[in-house]
C-alpha atoms as a PDB file:
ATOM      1  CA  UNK A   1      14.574-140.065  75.178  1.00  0.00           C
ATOM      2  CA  UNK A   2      13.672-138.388  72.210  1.00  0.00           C
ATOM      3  CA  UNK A   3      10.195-140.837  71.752  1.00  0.00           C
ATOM      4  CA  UNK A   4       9.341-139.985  75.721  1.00  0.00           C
ATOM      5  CA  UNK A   5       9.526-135.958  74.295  1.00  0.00           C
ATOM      6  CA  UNK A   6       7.267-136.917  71.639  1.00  0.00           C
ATOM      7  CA  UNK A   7       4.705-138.303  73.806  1.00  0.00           C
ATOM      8  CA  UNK A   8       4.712-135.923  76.381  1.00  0.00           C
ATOM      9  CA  UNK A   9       4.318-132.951  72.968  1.00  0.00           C
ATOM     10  CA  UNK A  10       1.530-135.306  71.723  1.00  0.00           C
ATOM     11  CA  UNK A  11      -0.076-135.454  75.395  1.00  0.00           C
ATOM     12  CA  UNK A  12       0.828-131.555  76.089  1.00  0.00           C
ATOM     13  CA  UNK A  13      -1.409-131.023  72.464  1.00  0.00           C
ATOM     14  CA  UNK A  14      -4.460-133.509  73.759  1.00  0.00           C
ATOM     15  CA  UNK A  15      -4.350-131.293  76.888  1.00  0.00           C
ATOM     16  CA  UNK A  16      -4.507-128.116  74.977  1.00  0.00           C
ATOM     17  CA  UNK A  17      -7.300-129.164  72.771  1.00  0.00           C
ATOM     18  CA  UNK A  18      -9.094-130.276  75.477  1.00  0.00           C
ATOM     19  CA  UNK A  19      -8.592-126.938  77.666  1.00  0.00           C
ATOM     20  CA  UNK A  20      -9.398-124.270  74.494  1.00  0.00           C
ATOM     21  CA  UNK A  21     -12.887-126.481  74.025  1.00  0.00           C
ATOM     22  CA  UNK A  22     -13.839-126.435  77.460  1.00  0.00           C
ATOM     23  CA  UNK A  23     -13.104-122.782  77.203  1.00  0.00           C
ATOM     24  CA  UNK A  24     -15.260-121.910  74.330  1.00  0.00           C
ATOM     25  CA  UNK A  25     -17.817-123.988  75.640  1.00  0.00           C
ATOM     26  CA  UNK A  26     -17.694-121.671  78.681  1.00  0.00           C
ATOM     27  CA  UNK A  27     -17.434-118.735  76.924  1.00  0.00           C
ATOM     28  CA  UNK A  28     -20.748-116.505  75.043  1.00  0.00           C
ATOM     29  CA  UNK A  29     -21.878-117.541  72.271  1.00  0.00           C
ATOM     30  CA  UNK A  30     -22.805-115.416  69.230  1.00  0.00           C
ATOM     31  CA  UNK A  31     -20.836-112.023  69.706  1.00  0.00           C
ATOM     32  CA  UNK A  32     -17.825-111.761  67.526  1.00  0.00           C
ATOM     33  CA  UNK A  33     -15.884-112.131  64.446  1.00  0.00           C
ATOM     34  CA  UNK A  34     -14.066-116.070  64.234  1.00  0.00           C
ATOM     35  CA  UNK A  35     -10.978-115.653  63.212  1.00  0.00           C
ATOM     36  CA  UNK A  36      -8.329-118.817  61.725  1.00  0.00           C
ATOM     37  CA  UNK A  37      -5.690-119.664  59.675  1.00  0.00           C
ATOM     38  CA  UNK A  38      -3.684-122.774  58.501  1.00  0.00           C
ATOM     39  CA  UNK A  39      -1.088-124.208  56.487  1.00  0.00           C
ATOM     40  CA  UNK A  40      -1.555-127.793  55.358  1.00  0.00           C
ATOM     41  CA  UNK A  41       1.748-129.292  53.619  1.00  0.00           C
ATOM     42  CA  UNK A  42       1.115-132.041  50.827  1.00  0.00           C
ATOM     43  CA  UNK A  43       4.482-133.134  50.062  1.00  0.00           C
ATOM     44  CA  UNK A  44       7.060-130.061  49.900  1.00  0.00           C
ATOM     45  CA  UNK A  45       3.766-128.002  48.608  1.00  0.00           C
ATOM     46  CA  UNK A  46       2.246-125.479  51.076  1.00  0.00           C
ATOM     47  CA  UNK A  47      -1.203-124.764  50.870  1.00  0.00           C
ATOM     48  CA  UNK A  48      -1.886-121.910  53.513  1.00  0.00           C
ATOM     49  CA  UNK A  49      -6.294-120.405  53.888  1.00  0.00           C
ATOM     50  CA  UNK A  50      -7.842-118.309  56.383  1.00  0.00           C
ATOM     51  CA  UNK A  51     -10.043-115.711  56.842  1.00  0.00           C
ATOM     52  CA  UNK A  52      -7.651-113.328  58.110  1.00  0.00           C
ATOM     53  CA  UNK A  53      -4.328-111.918  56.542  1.00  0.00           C
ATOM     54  CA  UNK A  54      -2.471-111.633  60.083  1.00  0.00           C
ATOM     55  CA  UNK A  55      -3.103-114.510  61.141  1.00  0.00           C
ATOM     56  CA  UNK A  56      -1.955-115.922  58.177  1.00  0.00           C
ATOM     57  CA  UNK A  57       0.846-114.917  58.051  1.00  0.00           C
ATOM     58  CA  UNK A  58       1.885-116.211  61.226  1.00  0.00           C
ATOM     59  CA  UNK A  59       0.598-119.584  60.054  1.00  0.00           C
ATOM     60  CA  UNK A  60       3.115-119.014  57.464  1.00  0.00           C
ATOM     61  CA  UNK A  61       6.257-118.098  58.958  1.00  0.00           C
ATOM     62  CA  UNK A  62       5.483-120.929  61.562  1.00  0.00           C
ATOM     63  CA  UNK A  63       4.509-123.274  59.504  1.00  0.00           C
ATOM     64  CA  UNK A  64       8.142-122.455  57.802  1.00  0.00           C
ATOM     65  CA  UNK A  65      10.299-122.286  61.021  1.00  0.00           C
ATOM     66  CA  UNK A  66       8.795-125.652  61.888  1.00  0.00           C
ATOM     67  CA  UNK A  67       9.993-127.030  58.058  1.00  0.00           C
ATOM     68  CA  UNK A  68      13.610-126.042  58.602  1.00  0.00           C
ATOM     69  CA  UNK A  69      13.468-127.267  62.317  1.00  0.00           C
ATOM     70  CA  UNK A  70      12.308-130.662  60.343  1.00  0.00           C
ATOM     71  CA  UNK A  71      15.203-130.130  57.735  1.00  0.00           C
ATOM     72  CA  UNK A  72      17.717-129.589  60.228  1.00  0.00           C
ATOM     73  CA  UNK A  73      17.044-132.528  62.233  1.00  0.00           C
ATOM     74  CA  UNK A  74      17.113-134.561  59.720  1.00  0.00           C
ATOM     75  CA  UNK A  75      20.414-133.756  58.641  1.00  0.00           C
ATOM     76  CA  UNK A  76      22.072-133.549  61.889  1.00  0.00           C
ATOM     77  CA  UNK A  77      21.098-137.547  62.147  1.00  0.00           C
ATOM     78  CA  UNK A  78      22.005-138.592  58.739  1.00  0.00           C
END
């Protein structure tokens, strides 16, 4: 059960690449700030970057909700 959820998150994410591409692609061209943020994790190190301090900050906090989400389910199966 739980590798059939995986899939269908890793499917759901294809799907919603796919969709916000075809989007922009659609979309005009040239007016506008771009905006982005991330959080890459190299071990138990977070390195966060972006352009814009909103933004990352929610990067942050979900990048940290998904790490104890990770930490909890990890203990609940050992």
């Amino acid at each position: 059960m739980l590798f059939e959820a995986g899939v269908a998150i890793l499917v759901l994410g294809i799907f919603l690449l796919l969709l916000a591409a075809a989007l922009y692609a659609g979309g005009r061209g040239g007016e506008g700030e771009a905006k982005g943020a991330a959080v890459l994790f190299i071990g138990p190190i977070p390195i966060a970057f972006g352009n814009d301090r909103g933004l990352l900050s929610i990067s942050v906090l979900l990048a940290l909700a998904m790490l104890v989400l990770l930490v909890l389910g990890w203990v609940m199966t050992t």
